[in-house]
N, C-alpha and C. Protein backbone atom coordinates (compact mmCIF):
# COMPACT_ATOMS: atom_id res chain seq x y z
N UNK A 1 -76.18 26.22 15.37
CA UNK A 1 -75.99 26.33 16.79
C UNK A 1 -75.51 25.01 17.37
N UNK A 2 -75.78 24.00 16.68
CA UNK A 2 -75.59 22.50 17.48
C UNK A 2 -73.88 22.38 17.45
N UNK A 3 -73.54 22.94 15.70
CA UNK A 3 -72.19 23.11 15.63
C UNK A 3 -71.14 23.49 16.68
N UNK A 4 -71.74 24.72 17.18
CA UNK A 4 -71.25 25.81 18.03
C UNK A 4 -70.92 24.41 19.27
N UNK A 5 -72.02 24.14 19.78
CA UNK A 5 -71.89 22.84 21.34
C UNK A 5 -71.32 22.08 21.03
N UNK A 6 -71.25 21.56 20.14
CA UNK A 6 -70.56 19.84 19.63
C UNK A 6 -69.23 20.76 19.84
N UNK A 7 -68.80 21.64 19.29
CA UNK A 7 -67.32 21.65 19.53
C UNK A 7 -66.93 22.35 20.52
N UNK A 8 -67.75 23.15 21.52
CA UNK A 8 -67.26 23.58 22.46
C UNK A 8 -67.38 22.52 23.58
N UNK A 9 -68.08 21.30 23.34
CA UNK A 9 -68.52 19.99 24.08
C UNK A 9 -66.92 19.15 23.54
N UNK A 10 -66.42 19.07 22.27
CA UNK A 10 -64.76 18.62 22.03
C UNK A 10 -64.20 19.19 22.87
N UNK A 11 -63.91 20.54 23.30
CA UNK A 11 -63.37 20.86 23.90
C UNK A 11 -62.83 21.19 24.78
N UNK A 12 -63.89 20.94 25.67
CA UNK A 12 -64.01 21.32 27.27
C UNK A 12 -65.01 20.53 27.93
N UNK A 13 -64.78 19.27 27.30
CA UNK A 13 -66.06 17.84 27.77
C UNK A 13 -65.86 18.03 29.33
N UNK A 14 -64.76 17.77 29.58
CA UNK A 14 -64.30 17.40 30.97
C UNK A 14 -64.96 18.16 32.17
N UNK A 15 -64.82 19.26 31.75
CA UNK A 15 -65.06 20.51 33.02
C UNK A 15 -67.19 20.56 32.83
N UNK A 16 -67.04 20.26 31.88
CA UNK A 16 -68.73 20.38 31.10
C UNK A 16 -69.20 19.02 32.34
N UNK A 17 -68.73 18.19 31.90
CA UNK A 17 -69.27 16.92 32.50
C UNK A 17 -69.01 17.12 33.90
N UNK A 18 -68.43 18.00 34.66
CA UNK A 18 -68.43 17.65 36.03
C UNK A 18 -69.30 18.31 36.63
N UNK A 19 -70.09 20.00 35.59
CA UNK A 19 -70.88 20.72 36.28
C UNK A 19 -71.82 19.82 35.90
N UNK A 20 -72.47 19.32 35.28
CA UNK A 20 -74.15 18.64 34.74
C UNK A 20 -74.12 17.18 35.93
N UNK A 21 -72.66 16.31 36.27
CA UNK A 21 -72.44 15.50 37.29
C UNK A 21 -73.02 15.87 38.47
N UNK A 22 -72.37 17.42 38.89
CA UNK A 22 -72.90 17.96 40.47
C UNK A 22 -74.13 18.39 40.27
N UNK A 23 -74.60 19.00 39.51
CA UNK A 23 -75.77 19.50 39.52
C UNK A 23 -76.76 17.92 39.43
N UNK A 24 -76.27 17.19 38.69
CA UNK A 24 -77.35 15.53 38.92
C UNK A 24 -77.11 14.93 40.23
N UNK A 25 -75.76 15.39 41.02
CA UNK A 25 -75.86 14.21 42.52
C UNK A 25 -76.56 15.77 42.95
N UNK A 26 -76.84 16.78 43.19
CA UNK A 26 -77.60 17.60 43.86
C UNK A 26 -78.94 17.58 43.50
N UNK A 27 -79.41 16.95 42.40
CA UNK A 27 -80.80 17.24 42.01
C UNK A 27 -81.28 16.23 42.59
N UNK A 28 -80.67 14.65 42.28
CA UNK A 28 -80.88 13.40 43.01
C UNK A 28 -80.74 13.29 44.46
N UNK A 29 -79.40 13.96 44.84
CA UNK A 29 -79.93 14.27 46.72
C UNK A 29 -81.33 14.93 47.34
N UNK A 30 -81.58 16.09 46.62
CA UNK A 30 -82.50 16.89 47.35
C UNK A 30 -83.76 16.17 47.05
N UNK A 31 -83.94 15.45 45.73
CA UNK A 31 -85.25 14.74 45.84
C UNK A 31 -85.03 13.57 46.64
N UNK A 32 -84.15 12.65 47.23
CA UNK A 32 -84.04 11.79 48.08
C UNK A 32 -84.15 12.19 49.39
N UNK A 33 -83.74 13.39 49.46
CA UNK A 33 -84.12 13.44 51.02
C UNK A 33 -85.17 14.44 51.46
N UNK A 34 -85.93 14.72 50.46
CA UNK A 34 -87.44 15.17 50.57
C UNK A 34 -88.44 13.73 50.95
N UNK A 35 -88.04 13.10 50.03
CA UNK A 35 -88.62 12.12 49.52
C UNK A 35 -88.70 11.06 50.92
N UNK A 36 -87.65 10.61 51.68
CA UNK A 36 -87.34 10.23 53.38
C UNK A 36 -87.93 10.99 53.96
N UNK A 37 -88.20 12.56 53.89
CA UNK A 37 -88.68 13.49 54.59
C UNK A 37 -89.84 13.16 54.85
N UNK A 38 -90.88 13.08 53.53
CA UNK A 38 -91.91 13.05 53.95
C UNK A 38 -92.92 11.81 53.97
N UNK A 39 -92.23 10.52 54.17
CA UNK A 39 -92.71 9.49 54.66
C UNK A 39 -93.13 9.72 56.12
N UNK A 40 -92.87 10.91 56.81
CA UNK A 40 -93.43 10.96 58.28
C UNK A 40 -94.11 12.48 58.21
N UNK A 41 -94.57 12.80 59.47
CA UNK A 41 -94.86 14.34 59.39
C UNK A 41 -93.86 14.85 59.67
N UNK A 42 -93.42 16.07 59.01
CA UNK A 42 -92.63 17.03 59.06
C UNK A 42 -92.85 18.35 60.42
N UNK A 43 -91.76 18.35 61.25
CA UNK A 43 -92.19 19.51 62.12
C UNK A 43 -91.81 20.73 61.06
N UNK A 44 -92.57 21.92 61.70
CA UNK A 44 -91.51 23.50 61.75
C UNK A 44 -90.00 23.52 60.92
N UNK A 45 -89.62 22.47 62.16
CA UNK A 45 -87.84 22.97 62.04
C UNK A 45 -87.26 21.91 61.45
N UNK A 46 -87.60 20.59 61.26
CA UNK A 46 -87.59 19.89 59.93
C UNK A 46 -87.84 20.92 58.42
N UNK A 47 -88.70 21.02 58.60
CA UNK A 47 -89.25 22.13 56.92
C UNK A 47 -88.22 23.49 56.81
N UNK A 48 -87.54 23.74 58.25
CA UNK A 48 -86.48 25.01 57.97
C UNK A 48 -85.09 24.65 57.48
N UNK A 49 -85.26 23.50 58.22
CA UNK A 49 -83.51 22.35 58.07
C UNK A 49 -83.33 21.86 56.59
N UNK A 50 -84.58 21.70 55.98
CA UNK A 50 -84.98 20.62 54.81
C UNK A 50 -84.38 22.29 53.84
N UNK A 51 -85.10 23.31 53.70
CA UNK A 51 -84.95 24.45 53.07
C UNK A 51 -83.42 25.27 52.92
N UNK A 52 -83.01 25.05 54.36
CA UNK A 52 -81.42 25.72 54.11
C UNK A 52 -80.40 24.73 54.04
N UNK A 53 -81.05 23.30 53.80
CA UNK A 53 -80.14 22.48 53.07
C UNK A 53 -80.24 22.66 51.61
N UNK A 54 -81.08 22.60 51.27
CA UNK A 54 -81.29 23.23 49.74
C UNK A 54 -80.73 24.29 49.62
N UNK A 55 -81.09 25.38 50.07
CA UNK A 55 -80.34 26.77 49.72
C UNK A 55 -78.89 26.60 49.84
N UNK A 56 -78.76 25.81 50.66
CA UNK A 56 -77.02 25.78 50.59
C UNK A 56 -76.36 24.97 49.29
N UNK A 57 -77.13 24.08 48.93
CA UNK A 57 -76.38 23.40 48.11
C UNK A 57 -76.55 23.73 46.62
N UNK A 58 -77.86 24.75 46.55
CA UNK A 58 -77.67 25.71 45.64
C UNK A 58 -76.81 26.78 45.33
N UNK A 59 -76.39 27.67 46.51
CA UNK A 59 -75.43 28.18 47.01
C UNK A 59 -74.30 27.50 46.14
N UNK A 60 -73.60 26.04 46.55
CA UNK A 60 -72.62 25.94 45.92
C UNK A 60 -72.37 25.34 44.61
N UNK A 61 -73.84 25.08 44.00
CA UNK A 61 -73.91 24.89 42.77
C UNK A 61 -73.57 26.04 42.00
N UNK A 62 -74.17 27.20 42.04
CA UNK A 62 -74.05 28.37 41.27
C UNK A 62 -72.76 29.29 42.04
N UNK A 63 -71.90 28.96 42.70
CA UNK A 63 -71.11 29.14 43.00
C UNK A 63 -69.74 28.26 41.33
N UNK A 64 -69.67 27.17 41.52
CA UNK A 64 -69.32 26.07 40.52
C UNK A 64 -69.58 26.75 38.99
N UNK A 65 -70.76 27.18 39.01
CA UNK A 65 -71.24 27.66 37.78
C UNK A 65 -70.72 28.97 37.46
N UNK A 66 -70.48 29.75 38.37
CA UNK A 66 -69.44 31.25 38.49
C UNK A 66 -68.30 31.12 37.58
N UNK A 67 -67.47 29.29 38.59
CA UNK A 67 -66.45 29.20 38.50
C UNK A 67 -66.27 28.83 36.90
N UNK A 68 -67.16 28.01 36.23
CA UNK A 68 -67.03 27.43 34.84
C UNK A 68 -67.27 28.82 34.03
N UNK A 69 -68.48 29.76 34.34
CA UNK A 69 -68.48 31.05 33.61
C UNK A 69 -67.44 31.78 33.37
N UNK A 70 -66.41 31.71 34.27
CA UNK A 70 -65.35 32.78 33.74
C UNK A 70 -63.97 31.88 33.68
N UNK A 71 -64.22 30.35 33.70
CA UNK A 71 -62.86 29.73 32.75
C UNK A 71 -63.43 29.28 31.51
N UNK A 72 -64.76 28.59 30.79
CA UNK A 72 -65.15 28.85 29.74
C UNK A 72 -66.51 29.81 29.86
N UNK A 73 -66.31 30.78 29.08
CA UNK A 73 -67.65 31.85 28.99
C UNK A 73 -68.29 31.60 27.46
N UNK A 74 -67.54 31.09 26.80
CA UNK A 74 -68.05 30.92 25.51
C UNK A 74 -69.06 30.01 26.04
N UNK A 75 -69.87 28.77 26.55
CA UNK A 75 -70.31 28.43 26.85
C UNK A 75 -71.96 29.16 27.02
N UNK A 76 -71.79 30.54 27.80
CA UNK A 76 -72.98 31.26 27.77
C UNK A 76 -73.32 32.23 26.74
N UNK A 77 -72.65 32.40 25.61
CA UNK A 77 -72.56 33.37 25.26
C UNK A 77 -72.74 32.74 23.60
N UNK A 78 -73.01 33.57 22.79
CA UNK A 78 -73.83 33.50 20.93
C UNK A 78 -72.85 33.09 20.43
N UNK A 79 -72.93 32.18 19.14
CA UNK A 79 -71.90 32.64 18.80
C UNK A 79 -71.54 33.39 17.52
N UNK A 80 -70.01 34.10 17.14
CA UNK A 80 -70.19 35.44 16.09
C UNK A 80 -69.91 34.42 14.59
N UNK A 81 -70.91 35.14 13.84
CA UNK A 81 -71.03 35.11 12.29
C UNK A 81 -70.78 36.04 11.42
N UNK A 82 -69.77 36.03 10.53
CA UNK A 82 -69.55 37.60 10.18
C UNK A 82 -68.99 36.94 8.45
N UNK A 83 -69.73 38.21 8.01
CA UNK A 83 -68.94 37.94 6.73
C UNK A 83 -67.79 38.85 5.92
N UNK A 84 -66.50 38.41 5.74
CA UNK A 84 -65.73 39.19 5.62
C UNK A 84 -64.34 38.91 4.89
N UNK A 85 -63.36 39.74 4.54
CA UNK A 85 -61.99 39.39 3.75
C UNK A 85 -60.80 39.24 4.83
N UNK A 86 -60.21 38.26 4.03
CA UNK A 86 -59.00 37.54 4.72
C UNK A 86 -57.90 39.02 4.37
N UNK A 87 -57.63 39.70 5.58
CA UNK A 87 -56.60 40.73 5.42
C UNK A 87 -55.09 40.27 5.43
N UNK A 88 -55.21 39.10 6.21
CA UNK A 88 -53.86 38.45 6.79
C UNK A 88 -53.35 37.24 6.88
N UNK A 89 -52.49 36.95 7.09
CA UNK A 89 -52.25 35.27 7.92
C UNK A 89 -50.99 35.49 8.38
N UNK A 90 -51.11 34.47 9.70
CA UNK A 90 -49.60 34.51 10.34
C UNK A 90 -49.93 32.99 11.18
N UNK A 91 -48.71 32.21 11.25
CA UNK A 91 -47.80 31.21 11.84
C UNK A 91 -46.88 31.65 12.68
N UNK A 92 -47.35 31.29 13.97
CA UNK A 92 -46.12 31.18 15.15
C UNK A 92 -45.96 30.33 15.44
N UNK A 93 -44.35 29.66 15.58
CA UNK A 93 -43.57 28.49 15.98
C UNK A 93 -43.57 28.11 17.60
N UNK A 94 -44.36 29.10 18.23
CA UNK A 94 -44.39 29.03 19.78
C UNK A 94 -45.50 29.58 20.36
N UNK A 95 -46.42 29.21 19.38
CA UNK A 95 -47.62 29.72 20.39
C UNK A 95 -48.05 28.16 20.70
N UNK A 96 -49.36 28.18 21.35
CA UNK A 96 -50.41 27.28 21.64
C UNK A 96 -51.35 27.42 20.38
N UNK A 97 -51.70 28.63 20.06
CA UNK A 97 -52.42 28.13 18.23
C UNK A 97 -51.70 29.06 17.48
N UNK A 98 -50.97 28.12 16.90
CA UNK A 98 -49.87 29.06 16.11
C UNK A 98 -50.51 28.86 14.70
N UNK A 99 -51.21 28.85 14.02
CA UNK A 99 -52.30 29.28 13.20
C UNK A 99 -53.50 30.64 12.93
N UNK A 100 -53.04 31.78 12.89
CA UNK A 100 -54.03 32.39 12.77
C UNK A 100 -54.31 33.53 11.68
N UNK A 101 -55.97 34.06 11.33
CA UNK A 101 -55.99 34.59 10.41
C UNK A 101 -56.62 35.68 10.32
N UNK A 102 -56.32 37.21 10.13
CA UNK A 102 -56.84 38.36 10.02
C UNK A 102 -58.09 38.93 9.48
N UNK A 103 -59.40 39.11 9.84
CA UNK A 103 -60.36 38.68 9.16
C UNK A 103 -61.32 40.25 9.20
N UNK A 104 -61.43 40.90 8.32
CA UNK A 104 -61.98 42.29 8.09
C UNK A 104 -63.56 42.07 7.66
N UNK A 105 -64.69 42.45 8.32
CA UNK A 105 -65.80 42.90 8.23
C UNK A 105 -65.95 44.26 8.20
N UNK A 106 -67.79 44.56 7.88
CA UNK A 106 -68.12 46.00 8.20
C UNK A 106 -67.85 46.89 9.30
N UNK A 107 -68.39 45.80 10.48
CA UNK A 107 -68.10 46.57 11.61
C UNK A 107 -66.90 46.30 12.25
N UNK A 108 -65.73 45.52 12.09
CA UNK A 108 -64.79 45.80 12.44
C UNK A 108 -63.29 44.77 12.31
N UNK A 109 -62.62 44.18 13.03
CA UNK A 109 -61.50 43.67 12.43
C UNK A 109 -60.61 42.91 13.40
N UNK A 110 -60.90 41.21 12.95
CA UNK A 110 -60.63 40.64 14.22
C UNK A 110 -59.32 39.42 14.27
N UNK A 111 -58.39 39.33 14.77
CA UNK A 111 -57.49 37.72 14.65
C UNK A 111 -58.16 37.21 15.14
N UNK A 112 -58.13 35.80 14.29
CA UNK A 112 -58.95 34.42 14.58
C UNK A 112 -57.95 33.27 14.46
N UNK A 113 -58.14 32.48 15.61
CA UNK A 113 -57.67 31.26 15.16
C UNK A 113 -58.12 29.99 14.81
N UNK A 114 -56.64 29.22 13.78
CA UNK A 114 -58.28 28.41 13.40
C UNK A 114 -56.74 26.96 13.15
N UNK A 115 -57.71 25.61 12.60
CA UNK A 115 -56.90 24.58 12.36
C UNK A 115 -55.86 24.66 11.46
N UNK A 116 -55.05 23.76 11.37
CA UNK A 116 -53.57 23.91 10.50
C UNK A 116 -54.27 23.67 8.88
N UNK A 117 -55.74 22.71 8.65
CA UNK A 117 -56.13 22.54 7.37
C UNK A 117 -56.60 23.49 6.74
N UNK A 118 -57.81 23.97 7.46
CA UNK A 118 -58.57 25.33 7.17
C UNK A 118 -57.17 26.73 7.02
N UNK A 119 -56.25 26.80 7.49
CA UNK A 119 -54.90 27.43 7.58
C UNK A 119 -54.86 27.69 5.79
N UNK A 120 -54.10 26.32 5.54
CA UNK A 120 -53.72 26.06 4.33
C UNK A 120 -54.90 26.46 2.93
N UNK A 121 -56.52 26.49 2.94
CA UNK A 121 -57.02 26.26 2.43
C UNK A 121 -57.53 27.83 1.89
N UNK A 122 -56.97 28.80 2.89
CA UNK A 122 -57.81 30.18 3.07
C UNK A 122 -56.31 30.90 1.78
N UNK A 123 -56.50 31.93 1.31
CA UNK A 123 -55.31 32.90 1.05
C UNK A 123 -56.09 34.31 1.34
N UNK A 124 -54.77 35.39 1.18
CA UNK A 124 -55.03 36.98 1.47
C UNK A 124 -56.09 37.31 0.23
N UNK A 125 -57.17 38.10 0.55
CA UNK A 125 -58.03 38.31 -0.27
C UNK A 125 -59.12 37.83 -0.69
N UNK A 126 -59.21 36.29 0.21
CA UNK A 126 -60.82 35.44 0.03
C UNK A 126 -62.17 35.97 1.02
N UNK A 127 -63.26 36.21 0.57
CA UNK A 127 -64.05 36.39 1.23
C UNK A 127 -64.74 35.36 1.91
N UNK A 128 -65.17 35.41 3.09
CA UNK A 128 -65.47 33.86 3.64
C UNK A 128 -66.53 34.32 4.58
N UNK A 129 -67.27 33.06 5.10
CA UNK A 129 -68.40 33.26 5.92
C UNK A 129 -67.86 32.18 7.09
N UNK A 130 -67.74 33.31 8.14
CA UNK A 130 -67.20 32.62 9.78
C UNK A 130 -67.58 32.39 10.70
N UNK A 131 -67.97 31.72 11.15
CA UNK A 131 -68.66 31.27 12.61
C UNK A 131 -67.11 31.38 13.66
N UNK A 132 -67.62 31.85 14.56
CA UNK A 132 -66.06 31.66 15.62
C UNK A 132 -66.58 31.92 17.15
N UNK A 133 -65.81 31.49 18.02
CA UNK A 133 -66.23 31.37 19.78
C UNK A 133 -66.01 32.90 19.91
N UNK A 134 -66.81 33.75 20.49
CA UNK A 134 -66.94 35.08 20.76
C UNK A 134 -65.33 35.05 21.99
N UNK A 135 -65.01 34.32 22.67
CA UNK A 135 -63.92 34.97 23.89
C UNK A 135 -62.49 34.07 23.42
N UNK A 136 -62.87 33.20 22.67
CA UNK A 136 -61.52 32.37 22.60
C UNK A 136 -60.99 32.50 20.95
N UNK A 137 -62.05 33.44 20.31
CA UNK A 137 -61.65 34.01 18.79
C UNK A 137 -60.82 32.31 17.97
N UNK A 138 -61.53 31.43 18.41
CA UNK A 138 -61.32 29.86 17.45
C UNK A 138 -62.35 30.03 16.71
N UNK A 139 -62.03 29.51 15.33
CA UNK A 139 -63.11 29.59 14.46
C UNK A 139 -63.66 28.46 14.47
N UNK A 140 -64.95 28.07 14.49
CA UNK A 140 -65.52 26.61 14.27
C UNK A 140 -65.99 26.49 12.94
N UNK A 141 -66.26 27.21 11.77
CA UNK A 141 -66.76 26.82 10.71
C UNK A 141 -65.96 27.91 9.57
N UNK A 142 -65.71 27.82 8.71
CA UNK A 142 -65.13 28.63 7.27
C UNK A 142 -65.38 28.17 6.39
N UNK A 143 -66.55 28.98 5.62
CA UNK A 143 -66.86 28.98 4.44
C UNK A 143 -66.18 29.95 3.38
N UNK A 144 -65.32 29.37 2.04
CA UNK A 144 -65.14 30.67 1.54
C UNK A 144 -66.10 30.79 0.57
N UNK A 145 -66.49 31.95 0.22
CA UNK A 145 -67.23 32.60 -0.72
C UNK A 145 -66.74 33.15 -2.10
N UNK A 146 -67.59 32.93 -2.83
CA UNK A 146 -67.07 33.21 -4.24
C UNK A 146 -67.42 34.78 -4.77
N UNK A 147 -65.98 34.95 -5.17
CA UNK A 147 -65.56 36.48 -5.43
C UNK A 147 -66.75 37.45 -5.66
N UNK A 148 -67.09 38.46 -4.90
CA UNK A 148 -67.98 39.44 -5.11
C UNK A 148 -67.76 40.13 -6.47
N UNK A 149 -68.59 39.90 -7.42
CA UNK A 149 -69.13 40.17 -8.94
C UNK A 149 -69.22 42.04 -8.59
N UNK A 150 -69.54 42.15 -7.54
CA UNK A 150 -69.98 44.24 -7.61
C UNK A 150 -69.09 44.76 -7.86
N UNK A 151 -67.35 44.22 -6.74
CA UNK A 151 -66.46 44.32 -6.30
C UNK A 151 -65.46 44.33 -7.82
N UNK A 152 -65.49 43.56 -8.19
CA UNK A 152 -65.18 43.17 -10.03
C UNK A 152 -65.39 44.21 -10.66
N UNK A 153 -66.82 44.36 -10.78
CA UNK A 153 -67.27 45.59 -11.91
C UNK A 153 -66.27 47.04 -11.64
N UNK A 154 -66.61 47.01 -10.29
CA UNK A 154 -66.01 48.33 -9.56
C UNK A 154 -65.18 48.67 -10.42
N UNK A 155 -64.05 46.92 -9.83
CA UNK A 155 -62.68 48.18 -10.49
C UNK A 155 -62.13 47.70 -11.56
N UNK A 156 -62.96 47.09 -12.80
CA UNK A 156 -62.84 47.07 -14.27
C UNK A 156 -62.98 48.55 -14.53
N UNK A 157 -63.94 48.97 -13.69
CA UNK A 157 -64.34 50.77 -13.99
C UNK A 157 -63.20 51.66 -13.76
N UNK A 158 -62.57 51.37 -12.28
CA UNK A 158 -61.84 52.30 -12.03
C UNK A 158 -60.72 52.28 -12.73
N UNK A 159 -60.56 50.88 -13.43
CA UNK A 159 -59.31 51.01 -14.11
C UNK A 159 -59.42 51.64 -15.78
N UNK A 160 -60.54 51.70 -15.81
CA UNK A 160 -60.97 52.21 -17.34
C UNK A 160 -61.20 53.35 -17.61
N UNK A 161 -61.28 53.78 -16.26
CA UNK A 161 -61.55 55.09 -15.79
C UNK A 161 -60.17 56.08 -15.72
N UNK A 162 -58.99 55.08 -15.14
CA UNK A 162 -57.82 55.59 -14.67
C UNK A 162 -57.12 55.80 -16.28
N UNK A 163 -57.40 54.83 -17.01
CA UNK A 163 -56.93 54.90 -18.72
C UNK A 163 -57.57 55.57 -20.00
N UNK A 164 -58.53 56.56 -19.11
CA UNK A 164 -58.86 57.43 -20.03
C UNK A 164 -59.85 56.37 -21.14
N UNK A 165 -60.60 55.98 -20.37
CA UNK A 165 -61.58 54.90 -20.97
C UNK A 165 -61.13 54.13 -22.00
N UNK A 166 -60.07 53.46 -22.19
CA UNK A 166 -59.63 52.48 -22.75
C UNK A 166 -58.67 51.39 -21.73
N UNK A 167 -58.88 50.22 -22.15
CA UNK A 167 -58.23 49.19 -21.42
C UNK A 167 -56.91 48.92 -22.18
């Protein structure tokens, strides 16, 4: 999981650092001016003024936080682990990640994109274990896995099978 932050923290430091910024000059305001507040007695309408200054500036905190939820959402969200075979690969000369790789599990079948090294390192037919950002389908981790032994037997059979039990 730390994996998962460290690189969604590479990636989107900037916008990261400005919500945890506002939310610290808002946490540090409201205790400063509680804090002035109640060096005296507080009327009524002091304690109502003091309250819908807060509510407001909560208001536009989680307002901010709306705004970061739906330009990075990976941020709130798990991230996917799947284990599965490389169906594909494709290179585009004009994308923004012109790296990506076709990746077949049980439950279903997804393009992923991933670095130009990890690119080079994968071929059609490796089974691998993937960590990847659930909305932006970047992979952060690829493990490949060594050839399923069941998968082998299978079709030594089927082919021994297909030759009238001789190889």
């Amino acid at each position: 999981m730390g994996e998962y932050y460290q690189y969604l923290w590479k990636t989107t430091w900037i916008e990261a650092l400005g919500i945890l910024l506002l939310g610290l000059f808002i946490l540090i305001r409201t205790i400063w001016k509680v804090y002035t507040k109640a060096q005296k007695p507080l009327r009524r309408k002091d304690k109502l003024l003091l309250a819908g200054k807060g509510l407001g500036w909560l208001l536009i905190y989680g307002t901010y936080l709306l705004i970061f939820n739906a330009s990075e959402p990976d941020w709130f969200a798990k991230p996917v682990q799947v284990q599965g075979e490389i169906q594909g690969k494709s290179m585009a000369s004009d994308s923004r990640q012109p790296y990506s790789v076709e990746i077949e599990w049980d439950s279903g079948r997804e393009t992923l994109w991933l670095d130009p090294y990890t690119y080079r390192e994968l071929e059609t037919g490796q089974r691998v274990n993937v960590t990847f950002l659930p909305y932006r389908l970047q992979v952060i981790s690829c493990e490949i896995l060594p050839p399923d032994k069941d998968k082998k037997e299978k079709s030594v059979t089927e082919l021994s099978q297909e030759n009238g039990g001789g190889l």
